[in-house]
Protein backbone atom coordinates (compact mmCIF):
# COMPACT_ATOMS: atom_id res chain seq x y z
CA UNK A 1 -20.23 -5.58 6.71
CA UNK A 2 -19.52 -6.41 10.37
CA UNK A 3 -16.37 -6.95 11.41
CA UNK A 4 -17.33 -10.98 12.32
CA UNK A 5 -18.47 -11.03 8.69
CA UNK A 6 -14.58 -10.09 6.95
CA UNK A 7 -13.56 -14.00 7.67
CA UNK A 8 -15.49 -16.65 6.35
CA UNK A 9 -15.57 -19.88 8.42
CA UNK A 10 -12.82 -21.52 5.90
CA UNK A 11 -10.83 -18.20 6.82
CA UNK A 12 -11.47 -16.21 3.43
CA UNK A 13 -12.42 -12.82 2.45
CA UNK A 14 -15.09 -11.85 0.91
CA UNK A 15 -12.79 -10.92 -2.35
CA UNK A 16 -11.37 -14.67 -1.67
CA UNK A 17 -7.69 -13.68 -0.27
CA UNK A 18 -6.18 -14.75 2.71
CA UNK A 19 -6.22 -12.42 5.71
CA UNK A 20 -1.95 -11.57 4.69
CA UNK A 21 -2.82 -12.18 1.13
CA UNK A 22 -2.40 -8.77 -0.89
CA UNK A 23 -4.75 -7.57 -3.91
CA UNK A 24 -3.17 -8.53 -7.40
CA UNK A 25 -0.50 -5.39 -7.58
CA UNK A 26 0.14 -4.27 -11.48
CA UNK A 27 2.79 -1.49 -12.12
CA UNK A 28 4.91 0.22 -14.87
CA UNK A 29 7.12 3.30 -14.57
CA UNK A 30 7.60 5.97 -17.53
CA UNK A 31 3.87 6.43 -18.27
CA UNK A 32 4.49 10.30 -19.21
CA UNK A 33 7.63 11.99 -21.43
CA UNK A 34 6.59 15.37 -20.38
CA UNK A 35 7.48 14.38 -16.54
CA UNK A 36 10.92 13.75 -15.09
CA UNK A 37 9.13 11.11 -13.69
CA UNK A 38 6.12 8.87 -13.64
CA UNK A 39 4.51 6.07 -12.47
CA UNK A 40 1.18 4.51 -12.56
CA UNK A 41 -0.29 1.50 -10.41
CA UNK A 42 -3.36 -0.87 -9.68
CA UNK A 43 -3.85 -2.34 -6.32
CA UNK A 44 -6.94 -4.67 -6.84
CA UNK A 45 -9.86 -2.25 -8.19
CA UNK A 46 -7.52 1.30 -6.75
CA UNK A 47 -5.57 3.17 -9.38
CA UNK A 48 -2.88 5.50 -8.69
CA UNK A 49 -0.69 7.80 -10.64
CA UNK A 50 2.41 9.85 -9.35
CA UNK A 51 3.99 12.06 -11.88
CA UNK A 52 7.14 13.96 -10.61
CA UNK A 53 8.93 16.63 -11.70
CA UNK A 54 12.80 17.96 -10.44
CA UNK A 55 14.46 18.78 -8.99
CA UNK A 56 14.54 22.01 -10.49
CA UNK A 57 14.66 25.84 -8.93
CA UNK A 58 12.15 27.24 -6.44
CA UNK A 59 9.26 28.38 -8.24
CA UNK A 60 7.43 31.19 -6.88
CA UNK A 61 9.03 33.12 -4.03
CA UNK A 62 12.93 31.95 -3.79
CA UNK A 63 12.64 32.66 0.46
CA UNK A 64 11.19 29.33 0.47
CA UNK A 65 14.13 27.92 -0.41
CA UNK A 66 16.13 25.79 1.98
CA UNK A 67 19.93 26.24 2.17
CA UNK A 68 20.99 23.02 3.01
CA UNK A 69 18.22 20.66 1.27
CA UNK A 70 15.68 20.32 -1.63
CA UNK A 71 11.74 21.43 -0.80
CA UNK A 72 9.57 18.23 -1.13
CA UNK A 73 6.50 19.67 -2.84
CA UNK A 74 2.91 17.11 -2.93
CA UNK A 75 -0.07 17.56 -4.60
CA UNK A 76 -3.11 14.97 -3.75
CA UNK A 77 -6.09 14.08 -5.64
CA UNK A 78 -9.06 11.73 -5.61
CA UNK A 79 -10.34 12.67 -9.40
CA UNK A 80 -14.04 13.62 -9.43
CA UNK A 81 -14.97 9.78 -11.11
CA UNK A 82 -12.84 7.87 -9.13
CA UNK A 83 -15.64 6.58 -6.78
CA UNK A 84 -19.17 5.81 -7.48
CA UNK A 85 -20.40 9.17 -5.23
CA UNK A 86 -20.92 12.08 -7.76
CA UNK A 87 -20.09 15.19 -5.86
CA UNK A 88 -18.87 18.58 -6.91
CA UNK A 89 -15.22 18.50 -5.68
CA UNK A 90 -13.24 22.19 -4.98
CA UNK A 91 -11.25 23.25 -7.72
CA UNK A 92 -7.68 23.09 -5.66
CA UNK A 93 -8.94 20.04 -3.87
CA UNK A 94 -10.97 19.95 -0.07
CA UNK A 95 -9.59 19.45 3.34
CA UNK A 96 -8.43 15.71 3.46
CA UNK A 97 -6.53 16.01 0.33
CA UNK A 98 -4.06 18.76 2.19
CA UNK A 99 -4.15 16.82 4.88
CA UNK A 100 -2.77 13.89 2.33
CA UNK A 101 -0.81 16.09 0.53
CA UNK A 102 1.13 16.76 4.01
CA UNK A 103 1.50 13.23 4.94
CA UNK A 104 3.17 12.28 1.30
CA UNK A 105 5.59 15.54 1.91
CA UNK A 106 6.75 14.02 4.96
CA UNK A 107 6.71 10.49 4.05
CA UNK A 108 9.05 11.46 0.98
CA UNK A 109 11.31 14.16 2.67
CA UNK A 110 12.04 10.78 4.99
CA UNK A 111 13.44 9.02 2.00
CA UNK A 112 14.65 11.13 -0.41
CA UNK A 113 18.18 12.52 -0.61
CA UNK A 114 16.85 15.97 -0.35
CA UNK A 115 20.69 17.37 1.06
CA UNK A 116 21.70 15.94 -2.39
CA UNK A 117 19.67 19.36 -3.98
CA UNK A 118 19.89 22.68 -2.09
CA UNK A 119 17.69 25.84 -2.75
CA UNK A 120 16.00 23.48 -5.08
CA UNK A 121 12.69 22.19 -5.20
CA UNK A 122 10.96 18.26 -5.84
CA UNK A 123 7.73 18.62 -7.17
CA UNK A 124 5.49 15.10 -6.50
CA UNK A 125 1.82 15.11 -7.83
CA UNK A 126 -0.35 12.05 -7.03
CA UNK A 127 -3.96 11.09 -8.86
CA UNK A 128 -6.13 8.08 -7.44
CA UNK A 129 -7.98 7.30 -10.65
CA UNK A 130 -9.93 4.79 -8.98
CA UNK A 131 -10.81 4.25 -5.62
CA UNK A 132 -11.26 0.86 -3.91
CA UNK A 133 -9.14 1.37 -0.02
CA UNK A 134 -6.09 1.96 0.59
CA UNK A 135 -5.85 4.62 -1.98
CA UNK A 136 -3.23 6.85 -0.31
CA UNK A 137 -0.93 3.65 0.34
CA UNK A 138 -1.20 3.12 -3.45
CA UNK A 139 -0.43 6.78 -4.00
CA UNK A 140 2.61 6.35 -2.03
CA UNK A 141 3.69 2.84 -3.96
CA UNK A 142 3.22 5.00 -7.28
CA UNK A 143 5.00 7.94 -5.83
CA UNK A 144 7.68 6.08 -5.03
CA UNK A 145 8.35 4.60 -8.51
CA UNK A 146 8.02 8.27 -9.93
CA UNK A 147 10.88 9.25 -8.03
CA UNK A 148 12.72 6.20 -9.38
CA UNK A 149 12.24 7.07 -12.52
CA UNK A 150 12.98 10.56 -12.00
CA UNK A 151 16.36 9.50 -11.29
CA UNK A 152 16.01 11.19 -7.66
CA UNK A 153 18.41 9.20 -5.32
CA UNK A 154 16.24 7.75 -1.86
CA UNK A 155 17.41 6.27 0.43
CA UNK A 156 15.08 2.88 0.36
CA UNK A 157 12.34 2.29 -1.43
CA UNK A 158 8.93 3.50 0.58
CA UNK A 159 6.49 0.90 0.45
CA UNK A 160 2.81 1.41 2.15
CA UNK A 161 0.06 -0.92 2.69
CA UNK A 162 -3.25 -1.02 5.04
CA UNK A 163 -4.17 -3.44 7.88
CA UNK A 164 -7.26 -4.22 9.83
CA UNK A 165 -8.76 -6.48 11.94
CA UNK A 166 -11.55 -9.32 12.28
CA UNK A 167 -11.94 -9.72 15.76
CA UNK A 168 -8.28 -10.57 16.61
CA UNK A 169 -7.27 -11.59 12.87
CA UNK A 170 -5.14 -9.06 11.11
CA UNK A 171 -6.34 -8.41 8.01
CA UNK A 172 -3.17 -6.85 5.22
CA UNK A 173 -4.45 -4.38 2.44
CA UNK A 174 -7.97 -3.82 2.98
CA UNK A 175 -10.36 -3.42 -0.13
CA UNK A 176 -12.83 -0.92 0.11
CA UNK A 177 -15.58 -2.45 2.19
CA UNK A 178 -13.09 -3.64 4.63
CA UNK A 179 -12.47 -0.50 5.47
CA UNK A 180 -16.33 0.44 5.53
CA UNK A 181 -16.82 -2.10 8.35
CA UNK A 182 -15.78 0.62 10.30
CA UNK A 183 -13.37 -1.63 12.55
CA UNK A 184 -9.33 -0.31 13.00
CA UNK A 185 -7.57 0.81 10.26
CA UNK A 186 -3.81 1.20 10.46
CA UNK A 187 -2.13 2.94 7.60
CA UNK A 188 1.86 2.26 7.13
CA UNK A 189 4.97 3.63 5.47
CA UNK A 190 7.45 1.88 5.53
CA UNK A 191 11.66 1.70 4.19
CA UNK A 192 12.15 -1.51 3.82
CA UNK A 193 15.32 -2.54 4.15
CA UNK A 194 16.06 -0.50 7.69
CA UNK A 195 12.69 -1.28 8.98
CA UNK A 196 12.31 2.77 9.25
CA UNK A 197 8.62 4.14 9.65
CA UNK A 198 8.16 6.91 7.38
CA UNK A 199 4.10 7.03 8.29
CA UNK A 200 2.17 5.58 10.55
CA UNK A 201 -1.40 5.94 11.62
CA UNK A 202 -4.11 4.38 13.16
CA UNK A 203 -7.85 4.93 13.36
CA UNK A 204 -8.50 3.80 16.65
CA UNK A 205 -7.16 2.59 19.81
CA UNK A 206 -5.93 -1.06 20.27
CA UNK A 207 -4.65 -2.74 22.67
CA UNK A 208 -0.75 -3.64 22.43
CA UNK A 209 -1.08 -6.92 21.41
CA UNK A 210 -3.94 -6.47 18.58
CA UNK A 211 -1.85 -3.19 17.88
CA UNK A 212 1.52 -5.56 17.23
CA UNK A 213 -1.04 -8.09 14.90
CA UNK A 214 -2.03 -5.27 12.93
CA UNK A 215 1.90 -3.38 12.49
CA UNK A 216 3.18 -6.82 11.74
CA UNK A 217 0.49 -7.30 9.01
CA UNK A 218 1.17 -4.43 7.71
CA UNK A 219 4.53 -4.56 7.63
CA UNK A 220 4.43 -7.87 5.79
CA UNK A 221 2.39 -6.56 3.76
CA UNK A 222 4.82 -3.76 2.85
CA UNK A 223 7.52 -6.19 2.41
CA UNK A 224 5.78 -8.13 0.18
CA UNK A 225 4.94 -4.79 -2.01
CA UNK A 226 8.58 -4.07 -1.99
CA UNK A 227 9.72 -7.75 -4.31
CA UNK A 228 7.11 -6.36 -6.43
CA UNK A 229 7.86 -2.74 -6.82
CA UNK A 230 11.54 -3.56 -7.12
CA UNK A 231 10.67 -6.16 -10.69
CA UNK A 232 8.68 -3.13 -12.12
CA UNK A 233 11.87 -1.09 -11.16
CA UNK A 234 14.82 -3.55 -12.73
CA UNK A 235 12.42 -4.00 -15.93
CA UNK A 236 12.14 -0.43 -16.28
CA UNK A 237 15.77 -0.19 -16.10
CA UNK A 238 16.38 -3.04 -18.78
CA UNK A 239 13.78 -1.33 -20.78
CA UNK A 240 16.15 2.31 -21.00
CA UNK A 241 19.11 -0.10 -21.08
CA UNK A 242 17.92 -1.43 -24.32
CA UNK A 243 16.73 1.95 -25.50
CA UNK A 244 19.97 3.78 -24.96
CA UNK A 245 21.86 0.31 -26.79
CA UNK A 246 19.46 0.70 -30.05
């Protein structure tokens, strides 16, 4: 799909959205008992679960331990059927996945209150079940809720979402074949009530103005993912409220 070919001449998508208009979110928190935390999500056709467990003490070798703040410890995962390509996958997951695995470590040591925990460690695990673009962003959204329901104090919400462009149109959350037109991809993190980038990357150059298009899209976008994460988060907590009650 050429990047001319993302708009229609009415100004639709091929999926029928708006170029700001996000995919149909669906979330709910508490998925697993077993976890301090969990979380799972659907962002159009991508599905994401975070499961998080801490803080708790260093496992493994206690020199890794940090005097004055909790290890954030990730683990990312595309599972094996999540995409229509049937390839053998390594058993502790390939190259991109560390490099994911990275990025969600220091997107979350960004946010969460990790001075609150010292010589202790946060243990965040993240599955795409399904993927159909933007499936780190909705391993960050789940991720987030995890730690929620972990009871792990952050400092904001972190709230990611995907931009692109059709010729100078910004284009917020892009579905899979979006992203297989090959054109820029931007990938953001973002806190929303400071406005503080926890991530942010971008697939190709831009100029400054098409650059600002695509951040502010994105950042909309992010905003918009934030009313949404923070209903799943207040029914969640009138859901325990009523538990606790009976």
């Amino acid at each position: 799909m050429a990047a001319a070919e993302l708009l229609s001449d009415e100004g639709y998508r091929a999926d029928g959205r708006r170029p700001a208009e996000l995919r149909k979110v669906r979330a709910r928190m508490g998925v697993f008992e077993q976890a301090d935390g969990s979380a799972y999500i659907e962002q159009g056709n991508t599905k994401a679960l975070a499961v998080v467990y801490g803080p708790h003490e260093m496992r493994g070798s206690r020199s890794k331990a940090l005097p004055d703040r909790a290890l954030v410890h990730c683990r990312y995962s595309l599972a094996t059927f999540s995409t229509g390509e049937r390839r053998r996958r390594p058993p502790h997951g390939d190259r991109q996945s560390a490099e994911l695995a990275l990025q969600l470590q220091q997107t979350f040591e960004a946010a969460i209150l990790t001075h609150l925990y010292p010589r202790s460690q946060i243990d965040i695990y993240v599955q795409i079940l399904q993927a159909d673009g933007g499936n780190y962003c909705a391993g960050v959204n789940a991720a987030t809720l995890a730690v929620m329901d972990a009871g792990i104090p952050m400092r904001d919400y972190v709230c990611a979402s995907t931009a692109g462009l059709a010729e100078d149109t910004p284009l917020a959350d892009l579905s899979s074949p979006e992203e297989a037109a090959g054109g820029p991809r931007l990938v953001l993190a973002l806190l929303p009530a400071t406005g503080q980038m926890a991530l942010l990357q971008l697939s190709a150059r831009l100029h400054q103005e098409r650059l600002e298009a695509a951040l502010e899209a994105a950042g909309q976008a992010c905003r918009a993912l934030h009313a949404v994460l923070d209903r799943v988060v207040r029914q969640r907590l009138r859901e325990v409220t009523a538990a606790l009650g009976d």
